[in-house]
C-alpha atoms as a PDB file:
ATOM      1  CA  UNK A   1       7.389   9.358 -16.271  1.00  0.00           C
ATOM      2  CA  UNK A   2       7.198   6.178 -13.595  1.00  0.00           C
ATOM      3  CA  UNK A   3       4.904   3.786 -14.519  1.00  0.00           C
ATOM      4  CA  UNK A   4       2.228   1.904 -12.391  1.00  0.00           C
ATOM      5  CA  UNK A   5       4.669  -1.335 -12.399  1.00  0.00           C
ATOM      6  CA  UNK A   6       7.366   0.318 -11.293  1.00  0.00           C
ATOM      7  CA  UNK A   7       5.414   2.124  -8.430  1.00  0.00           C
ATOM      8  CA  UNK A   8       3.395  -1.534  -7.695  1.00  0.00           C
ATOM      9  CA  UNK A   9       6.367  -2.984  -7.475  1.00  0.00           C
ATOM     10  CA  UNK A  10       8.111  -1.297  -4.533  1.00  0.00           C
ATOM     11  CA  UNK A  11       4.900  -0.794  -2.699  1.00  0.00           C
ATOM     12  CA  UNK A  12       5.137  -4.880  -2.635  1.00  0.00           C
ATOM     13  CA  UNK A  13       8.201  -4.619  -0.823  1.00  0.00           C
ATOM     14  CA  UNK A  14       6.361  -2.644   1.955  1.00  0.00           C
ATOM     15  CA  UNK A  15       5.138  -5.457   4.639  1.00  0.00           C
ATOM     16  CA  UNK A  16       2.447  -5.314   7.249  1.00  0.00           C
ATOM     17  CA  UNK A  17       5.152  -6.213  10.207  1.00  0.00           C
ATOM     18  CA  UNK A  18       2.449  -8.458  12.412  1.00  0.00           C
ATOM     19  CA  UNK A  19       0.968 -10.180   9.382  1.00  0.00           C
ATOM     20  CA  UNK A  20       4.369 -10.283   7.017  1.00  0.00           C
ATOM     21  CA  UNK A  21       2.436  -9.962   3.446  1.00  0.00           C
ATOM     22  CA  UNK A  22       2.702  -7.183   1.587  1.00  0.00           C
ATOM     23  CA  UNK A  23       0.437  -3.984   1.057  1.00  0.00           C
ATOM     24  CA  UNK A  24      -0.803  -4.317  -2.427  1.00  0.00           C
ATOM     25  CA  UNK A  25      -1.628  -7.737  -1.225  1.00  0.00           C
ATOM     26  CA  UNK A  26      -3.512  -7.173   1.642  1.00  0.00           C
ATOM     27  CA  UNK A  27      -5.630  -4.995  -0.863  1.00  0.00           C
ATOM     28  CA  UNK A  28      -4.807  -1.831   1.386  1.00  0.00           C
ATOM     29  CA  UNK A  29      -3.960   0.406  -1.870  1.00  0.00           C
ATOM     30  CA  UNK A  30      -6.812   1.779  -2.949  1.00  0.00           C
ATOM     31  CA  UNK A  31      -5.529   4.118  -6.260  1.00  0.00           C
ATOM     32  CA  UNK A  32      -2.469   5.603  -7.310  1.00  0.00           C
ATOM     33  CA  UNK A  33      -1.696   8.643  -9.305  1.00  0.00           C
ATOM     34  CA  UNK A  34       1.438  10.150 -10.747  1.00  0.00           C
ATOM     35  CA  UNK A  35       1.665  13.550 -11.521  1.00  0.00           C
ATOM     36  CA  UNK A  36       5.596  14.061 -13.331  1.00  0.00           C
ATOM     37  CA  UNK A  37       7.542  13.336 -10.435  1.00  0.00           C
ATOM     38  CA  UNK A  38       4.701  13.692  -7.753  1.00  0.00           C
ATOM     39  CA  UNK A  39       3.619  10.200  -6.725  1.00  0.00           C
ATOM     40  CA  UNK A  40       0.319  10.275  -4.647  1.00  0.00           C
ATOM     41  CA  UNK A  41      -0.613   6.902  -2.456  1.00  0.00           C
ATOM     42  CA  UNK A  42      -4.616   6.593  -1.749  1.00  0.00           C
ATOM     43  CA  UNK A  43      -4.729   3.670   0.600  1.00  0.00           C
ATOM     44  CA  UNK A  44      -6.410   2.130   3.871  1.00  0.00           C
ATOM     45  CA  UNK A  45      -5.929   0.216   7.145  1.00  0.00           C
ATOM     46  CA  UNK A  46      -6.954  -2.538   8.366  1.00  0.00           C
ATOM     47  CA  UNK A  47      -8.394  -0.715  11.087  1.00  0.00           C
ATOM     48  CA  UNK A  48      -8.765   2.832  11.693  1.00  0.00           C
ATOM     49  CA  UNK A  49      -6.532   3.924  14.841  1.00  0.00           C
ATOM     50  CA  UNK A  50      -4.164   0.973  13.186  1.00  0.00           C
ATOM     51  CA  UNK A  51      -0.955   1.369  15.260  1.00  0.00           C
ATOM     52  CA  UNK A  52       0.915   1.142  11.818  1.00  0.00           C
ATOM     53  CA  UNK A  53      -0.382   4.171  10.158  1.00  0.00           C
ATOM     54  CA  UNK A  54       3.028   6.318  10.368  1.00  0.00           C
ATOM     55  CA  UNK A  55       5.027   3.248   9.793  1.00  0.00           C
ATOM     56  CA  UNK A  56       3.575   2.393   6.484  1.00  0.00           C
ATOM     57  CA  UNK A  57       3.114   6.132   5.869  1.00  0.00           C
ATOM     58  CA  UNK A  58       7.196   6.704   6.102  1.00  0.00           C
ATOM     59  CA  UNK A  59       8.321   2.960   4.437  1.00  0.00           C
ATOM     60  CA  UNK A  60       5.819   3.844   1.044  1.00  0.00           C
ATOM     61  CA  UNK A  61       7.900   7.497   0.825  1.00  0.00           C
ATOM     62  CA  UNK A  62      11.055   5.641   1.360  1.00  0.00           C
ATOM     63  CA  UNK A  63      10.773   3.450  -1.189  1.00  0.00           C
ATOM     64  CA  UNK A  64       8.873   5.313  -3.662  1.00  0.00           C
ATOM     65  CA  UNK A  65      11.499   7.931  -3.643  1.00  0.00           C
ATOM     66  CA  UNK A  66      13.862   5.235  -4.305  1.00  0.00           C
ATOM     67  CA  UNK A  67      12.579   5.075  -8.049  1.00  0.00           C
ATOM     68  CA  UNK A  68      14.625   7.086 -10.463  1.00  0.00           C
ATOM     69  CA  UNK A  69      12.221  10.031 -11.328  1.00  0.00           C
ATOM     70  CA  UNK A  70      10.129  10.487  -8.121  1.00  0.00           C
ATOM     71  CA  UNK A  71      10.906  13.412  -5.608  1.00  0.00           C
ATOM     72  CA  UNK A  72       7.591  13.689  -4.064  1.00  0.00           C
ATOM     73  CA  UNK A  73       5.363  10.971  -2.499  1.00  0.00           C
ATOM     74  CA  UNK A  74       1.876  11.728  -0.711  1.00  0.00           C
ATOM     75  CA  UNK A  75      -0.176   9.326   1.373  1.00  0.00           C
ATOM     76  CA  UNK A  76      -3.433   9.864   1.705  1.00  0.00           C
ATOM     77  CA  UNK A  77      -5.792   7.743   4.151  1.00  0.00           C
ATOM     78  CA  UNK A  78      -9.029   6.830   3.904  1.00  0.00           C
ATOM     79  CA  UNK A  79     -11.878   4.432   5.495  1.00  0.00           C
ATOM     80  CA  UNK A  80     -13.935   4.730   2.995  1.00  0.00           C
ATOM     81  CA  UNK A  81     -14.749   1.974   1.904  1.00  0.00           C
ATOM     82  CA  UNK A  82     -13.409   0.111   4.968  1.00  0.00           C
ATOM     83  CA  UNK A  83     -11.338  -2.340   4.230  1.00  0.00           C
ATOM     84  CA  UNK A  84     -12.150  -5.818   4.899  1.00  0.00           C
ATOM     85  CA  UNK A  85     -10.550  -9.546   3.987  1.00  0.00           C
ATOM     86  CA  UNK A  86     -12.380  -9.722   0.224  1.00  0.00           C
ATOM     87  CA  UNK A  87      -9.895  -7.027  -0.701  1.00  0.00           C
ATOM     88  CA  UNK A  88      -7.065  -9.074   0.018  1.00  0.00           C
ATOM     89  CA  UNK A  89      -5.338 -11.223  -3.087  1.00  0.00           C
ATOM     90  CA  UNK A  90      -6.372 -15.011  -3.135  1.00  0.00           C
ATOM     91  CA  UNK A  91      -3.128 -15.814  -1.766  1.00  0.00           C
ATOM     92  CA  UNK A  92      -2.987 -13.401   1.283  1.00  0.00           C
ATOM     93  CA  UNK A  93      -6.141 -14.922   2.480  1.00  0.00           C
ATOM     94  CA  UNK A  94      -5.138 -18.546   1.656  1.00  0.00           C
ATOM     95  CA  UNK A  95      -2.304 -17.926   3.577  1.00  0.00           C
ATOM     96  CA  UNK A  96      -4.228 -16.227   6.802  1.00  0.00           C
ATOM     97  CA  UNK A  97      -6.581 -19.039   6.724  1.00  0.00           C
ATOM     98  CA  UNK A  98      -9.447 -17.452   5.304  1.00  0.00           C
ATOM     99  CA  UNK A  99     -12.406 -19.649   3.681  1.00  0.00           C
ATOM    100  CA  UNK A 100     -13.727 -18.397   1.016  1.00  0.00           C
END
């Protein structure tokens, strides 16, 4: 079976294209779950209506299915909670200027 790594690891190679940091970064994954080959995505925008939705949406299939093992990847979205900057890593908001 994949393992969380694996999976965490190419959703870090999936970049918000206006901000250039990464998903799992930006603290937009909320939960993942892997079900034998099934790979399910729970995750949120930074807005809802975000522009981006289908983008990320088809880059997270693309590269999950790129994992030896997976042949089925969901993404689910959801605003609840909304996101918002806290969720991001230390180094994503360091980066975007945020004071903590």
């Amino acid at each position: 079976m994949v393992s969380q790594e694996e999976i965490i690891a190419k959703l870090k190679l999936c970049l918000d294209p206006e901000l250039g940091i990464n998903i799992v970064d930006l603290g937009l994954i909320y939960s993942i779950h892997v079900e034998s080959s099934r790979v399910v995505v729970l995750m949120t925008l930074t807005t809802p209506g975000c522009p981006l939705e289908s983008y990320f949406v088809k880059d997270i299939s693309t590269k999950l299915k790129s994992i030896k093992g997976v042949s089925d990847v969901s993404v689910e979205l959801t605003f609840d909670p909304l996101w918002d900057p806290a969720k991001m890593s230390q180094e994503s908001r360091d980066l975007l200027g945020f004071i903590n």
